[in-house]
N, C-alpha and C. Protein backbone atom coordinates (compact mmCIF):
# COMPACT_ATOMS: atom_id res chain seq x y z
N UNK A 1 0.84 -1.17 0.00
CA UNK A 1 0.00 0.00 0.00
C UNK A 1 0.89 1.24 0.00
N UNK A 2 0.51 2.18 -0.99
CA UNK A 2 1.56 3.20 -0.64
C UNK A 2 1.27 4.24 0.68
N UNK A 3 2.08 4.82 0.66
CA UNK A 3 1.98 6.31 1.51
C UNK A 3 0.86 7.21 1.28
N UNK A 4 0.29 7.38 2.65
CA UNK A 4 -0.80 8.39 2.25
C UNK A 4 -2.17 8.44 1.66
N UNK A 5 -2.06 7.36 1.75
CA UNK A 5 -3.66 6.03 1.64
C UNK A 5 -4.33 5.72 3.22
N UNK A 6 -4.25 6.68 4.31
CA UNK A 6 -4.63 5.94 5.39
C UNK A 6 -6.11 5.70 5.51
N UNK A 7 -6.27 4.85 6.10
CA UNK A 7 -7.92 4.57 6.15
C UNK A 7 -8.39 4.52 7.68
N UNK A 8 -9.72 5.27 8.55
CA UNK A 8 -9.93 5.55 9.49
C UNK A 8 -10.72 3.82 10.10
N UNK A 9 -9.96 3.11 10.20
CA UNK A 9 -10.76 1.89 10.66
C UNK A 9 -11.44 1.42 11.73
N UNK A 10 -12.15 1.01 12.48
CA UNK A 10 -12.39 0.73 13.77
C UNK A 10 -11.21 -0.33 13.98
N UNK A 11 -11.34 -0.25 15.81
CA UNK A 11 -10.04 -1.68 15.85
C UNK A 11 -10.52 -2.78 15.83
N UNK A 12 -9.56 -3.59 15.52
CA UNK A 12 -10.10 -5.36 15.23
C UNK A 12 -10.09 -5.85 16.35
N UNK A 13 -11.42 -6.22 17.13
CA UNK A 13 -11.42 -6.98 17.92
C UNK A 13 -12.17 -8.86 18.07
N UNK A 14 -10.82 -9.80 18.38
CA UNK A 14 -10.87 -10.90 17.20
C UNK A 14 -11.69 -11.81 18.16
N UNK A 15 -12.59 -11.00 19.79
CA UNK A 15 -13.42 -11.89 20.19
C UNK A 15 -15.06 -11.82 19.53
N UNK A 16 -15.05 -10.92 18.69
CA UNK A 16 -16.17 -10.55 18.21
C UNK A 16 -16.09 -10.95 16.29
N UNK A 17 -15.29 -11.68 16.19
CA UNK A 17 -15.19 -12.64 15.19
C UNK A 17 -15.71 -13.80 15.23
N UNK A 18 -16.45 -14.43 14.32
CA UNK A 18 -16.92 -15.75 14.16
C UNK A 18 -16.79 -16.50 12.77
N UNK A 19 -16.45 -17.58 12.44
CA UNK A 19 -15.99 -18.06 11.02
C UNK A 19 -17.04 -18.54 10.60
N UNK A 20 -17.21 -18.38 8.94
CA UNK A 20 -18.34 -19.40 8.67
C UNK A 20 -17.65 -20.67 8.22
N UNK A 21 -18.58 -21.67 8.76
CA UNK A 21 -17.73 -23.22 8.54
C UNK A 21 -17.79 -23.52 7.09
N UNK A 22 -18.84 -23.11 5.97
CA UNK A 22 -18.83 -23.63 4.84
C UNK A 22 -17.84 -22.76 3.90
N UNK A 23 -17.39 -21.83 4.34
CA UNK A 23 -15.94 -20.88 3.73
C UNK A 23 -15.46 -20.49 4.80
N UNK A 24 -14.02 -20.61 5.00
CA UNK A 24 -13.39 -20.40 6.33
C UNK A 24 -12.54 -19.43 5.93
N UNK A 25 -12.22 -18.79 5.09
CA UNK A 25 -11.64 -17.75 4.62
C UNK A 25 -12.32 -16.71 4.60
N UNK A 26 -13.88 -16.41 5.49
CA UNK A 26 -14.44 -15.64 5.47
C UNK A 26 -14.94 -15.03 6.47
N UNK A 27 -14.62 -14.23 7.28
CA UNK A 27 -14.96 -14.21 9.04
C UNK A 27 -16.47 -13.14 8.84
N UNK A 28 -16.82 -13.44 9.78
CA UNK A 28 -18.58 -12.12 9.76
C UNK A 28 -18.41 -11.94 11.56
N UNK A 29 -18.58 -10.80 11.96
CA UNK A 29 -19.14 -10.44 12.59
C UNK A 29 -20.49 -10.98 13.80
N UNK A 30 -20.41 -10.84 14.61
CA UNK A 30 -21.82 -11.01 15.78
C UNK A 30 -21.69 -12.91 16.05
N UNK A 31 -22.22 -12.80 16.93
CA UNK A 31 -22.57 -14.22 17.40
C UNK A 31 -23.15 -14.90 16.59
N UNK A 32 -22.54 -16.42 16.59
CA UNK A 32 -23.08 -17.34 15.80
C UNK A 32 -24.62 -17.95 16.45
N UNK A 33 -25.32 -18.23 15.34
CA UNK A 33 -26.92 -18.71 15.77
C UNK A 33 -26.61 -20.02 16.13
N UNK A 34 -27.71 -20.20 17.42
CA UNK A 34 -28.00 -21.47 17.52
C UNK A 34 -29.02 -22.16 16.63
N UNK A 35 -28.65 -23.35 16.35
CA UNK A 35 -29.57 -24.70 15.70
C UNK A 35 -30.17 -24.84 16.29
N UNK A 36 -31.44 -25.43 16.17
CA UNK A 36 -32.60 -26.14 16.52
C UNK A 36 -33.49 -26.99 15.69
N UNK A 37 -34.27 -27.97 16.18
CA UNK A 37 -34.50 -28.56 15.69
C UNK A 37 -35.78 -28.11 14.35
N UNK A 38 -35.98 -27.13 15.14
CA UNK A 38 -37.07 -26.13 13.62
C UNK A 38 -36.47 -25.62 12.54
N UNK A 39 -35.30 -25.60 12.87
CA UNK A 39 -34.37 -25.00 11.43
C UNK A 39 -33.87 -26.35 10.49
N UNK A 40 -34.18 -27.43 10.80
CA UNK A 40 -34.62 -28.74 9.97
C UNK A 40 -35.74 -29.17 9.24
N UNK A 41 -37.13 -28.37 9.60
CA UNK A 41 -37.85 -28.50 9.39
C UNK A 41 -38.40 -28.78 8.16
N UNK A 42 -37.95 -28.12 7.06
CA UNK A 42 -38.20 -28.08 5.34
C UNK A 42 -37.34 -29.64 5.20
N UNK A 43 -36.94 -30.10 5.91
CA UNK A 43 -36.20 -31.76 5.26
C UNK A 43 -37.17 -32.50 5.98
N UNK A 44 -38.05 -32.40 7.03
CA UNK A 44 -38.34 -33.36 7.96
C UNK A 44 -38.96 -34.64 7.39
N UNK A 45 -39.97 -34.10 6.07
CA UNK A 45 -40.64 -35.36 5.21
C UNK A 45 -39.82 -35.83 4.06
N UNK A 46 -38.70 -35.59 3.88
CA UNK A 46 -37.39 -35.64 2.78
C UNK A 46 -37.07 -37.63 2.99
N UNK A 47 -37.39 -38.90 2.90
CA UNK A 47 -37.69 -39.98 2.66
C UNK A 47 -36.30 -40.59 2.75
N UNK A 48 -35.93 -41.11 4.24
CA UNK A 48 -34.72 -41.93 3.79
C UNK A 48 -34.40 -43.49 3.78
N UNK A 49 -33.52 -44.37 3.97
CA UNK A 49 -33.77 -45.29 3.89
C UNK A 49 -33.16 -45.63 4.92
N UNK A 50 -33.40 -46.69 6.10
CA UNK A 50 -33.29 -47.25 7.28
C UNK A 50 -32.66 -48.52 7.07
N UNK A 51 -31.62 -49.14 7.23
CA UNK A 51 -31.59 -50.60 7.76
C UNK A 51 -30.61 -50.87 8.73
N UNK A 52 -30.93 -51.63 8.99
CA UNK A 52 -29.96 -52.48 10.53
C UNK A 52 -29.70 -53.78 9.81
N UNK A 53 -28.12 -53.99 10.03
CA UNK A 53 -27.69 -55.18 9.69
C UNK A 53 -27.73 -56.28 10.41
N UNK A 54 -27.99 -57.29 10.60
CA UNK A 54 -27.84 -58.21 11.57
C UNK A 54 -26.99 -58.92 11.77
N UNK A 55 -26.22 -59.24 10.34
CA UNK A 55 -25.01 -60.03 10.08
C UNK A 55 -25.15 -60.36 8.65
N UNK A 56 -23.98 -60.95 7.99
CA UNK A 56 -23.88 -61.81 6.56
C UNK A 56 -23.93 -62.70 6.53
N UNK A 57 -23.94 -63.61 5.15
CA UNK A 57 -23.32 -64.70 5.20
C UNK A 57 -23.15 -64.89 3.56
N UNK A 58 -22.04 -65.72 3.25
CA UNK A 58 -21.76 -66.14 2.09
C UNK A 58 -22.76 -67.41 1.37
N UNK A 59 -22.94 -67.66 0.59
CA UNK A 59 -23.51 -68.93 0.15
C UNK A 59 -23.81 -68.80 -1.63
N UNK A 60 -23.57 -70.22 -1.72
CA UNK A 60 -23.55 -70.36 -3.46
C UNK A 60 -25.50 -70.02 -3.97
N UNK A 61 -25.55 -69.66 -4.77
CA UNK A 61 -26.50 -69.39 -5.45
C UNK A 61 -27.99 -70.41 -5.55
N UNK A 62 -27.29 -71.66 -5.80
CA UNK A 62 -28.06 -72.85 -5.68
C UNK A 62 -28.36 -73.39 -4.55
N UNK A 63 -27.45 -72.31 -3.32
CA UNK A 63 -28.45 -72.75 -2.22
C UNK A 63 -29.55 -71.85 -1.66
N UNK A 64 -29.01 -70.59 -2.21
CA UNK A 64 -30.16 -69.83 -2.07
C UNK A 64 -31.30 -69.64 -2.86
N UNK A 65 -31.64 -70.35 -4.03
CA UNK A 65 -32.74 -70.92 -4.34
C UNK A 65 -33.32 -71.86 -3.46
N UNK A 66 -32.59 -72.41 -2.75
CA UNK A 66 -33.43 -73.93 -1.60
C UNK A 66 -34.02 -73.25 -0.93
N UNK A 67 -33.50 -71.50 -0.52
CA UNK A 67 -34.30 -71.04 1.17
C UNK A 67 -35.81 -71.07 0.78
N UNK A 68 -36.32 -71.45 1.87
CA UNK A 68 -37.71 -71.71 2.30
C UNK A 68 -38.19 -71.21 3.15
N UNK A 69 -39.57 -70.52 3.69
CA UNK A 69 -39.57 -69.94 5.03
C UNK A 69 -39.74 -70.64 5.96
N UNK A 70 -39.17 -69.96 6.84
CA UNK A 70 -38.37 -71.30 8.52
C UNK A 70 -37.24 -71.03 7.86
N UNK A 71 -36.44 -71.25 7.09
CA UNK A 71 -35.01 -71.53 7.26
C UNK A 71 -34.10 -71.19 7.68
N UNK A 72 -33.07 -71.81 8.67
CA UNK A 72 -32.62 -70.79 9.20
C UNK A 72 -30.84 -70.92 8.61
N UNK A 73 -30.29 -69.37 8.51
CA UNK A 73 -29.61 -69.05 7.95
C UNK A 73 -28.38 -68.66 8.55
N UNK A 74 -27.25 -69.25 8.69
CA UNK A 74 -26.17 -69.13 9.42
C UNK A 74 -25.59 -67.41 9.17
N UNK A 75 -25.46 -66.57 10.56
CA UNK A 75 -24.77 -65.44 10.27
C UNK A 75 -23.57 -65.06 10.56
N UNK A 76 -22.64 -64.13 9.88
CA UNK A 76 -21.40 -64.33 10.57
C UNK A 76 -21.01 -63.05 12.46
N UNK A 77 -22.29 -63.12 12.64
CA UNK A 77 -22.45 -62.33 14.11
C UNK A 77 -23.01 -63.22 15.39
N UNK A 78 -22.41 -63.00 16.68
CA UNK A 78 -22.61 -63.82 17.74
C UNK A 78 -23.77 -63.19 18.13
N UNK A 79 -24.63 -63.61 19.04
CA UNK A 79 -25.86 -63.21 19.68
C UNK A 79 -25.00 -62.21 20.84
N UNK A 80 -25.76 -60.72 21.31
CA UNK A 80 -25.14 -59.73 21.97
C UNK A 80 -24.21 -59.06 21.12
N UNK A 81 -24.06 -59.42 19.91
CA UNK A 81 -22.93 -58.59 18.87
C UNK A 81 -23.49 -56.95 18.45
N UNK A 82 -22.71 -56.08 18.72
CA UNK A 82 -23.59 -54.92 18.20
C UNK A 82 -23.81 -55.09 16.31
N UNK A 83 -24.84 -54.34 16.26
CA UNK A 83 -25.70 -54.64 14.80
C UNK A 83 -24.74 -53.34 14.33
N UNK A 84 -24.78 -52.73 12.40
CA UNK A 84 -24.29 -51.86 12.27
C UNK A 84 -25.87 -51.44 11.40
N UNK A 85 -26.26 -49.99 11.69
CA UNK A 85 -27.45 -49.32 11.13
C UNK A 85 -26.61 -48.30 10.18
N UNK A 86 -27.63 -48.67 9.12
CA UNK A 86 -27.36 -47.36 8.20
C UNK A 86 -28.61 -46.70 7.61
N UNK A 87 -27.90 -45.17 6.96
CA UNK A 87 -29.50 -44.40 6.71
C UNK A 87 -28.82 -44.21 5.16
N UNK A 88 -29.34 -44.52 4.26
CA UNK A 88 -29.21 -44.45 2.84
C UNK A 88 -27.73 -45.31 2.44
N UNK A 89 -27.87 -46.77 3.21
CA UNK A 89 -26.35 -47.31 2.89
C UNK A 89 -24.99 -46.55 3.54
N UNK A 90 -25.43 -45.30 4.31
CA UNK A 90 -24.02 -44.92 5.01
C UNK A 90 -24.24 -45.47 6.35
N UNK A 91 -23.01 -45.95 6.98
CA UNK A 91 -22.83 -46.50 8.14
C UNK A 91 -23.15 -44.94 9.20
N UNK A 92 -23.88 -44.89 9.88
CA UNK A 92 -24.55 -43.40 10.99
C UNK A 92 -24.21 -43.98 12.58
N UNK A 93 -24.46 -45.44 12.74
CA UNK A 93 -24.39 -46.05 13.85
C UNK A 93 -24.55 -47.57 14.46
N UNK A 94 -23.98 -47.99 15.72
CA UNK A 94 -24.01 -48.84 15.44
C UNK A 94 -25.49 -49.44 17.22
N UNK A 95 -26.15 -50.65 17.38
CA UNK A 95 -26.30 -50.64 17.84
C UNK A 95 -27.31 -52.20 18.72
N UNK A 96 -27.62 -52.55 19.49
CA UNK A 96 -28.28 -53.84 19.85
C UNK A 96 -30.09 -53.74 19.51
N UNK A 97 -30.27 -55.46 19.41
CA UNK A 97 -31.78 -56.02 19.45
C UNK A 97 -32.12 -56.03 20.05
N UNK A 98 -33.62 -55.27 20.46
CA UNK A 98 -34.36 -55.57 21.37
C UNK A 98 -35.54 -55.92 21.01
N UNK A 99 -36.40 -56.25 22.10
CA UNK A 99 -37.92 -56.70 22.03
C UNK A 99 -38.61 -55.80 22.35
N UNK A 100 -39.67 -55.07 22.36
CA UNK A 100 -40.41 -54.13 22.93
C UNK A 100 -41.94 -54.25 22.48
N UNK A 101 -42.56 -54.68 23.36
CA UNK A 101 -44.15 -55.20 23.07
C UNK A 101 -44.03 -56.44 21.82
N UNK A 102 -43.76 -57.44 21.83
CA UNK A 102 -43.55 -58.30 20.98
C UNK A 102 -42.98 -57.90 19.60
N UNK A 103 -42.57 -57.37 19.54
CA UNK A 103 -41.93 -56.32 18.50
C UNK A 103 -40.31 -55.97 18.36
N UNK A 104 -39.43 -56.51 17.33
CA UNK A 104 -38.34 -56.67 17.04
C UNK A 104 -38.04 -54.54 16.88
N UNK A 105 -36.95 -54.40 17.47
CA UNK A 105 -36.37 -53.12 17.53
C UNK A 105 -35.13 -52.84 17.61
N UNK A 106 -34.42 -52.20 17.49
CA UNK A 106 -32.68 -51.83 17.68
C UNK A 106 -32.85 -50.08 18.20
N UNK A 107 -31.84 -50.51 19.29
CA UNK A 107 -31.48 -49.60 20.22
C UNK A 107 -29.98 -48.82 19.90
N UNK A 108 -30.13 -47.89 19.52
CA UNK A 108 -28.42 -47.54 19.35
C UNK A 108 -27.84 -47.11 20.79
N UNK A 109 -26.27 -47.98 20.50
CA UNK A 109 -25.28 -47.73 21.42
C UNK A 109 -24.72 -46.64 21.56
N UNK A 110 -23.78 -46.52 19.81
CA UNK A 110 -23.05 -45.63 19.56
C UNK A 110 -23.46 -45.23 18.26
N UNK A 111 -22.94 -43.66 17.76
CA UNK A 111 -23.35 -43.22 16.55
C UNK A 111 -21.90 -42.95 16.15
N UNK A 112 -21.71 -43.46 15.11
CA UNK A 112 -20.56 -43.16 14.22
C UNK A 112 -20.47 -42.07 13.46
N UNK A 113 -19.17 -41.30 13.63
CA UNK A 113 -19.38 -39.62 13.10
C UNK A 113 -18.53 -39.86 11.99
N UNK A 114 -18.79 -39.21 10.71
CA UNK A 114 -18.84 -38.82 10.08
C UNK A 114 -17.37 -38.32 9.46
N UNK A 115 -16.82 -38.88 8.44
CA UNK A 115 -15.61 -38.66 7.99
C UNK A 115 -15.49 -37.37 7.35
N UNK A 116 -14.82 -36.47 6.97
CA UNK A 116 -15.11 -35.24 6.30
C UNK A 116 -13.60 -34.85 5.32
């Protein structure tokens, strides 16, 4: 900058800075807002997909034409094994079977965060 360009600035004070996380090269001013669960709201009916794994198993083709219902199907998980749940095929968490009013359910343990 040359000489004689001064500019009357206020002073920088860097507790009254806040970053935005989706550009971090960009600082703003005033306190950051809190989230809530109403500021989700426009996704809430947005359709995802749920499953809980229970376990695998390998098997040739021609035997899985034999399954029949009753059959029971060897898995590669022990009983008390935590299950792994996912929401659109991403792994979110992991967690156990329960019963609740005659009714098969999974309870999460832990939630698995998110790689970035």
């Amino acid at each position: 900058m040359s000489q004689g360009n001064d500019l009357n600035l206020p002073p920088l004070n860097p507790a009254d800075l806040s970053f935005d996380h989706e550009t971090p090269s960009v600082a703003r001013s005033g306190p950051v807002p809190v989230k809530t669960a109403e500021d989700l709201e426009q996704v809430f009916d947005v359709p995802v997909t749920v499953s809980a794994v229970l376990g695998s198993s390998r098997i040739a083709v021609g035997d899985l034409l034999q399954i029949v219902p009753g059959a029971v199907l060897e898995l590669d998980r022990r009983v008390g094994e935590a299950i792994d749940i996912f929401v659109n095929e991403r792994l979110v968490a992991r967690g156990e079977v329960v019963v609740v009013e005659d009714r098969l359910g999974v309870t999460m343990t832990e939630i698995i965060k998110a790689d970035r």
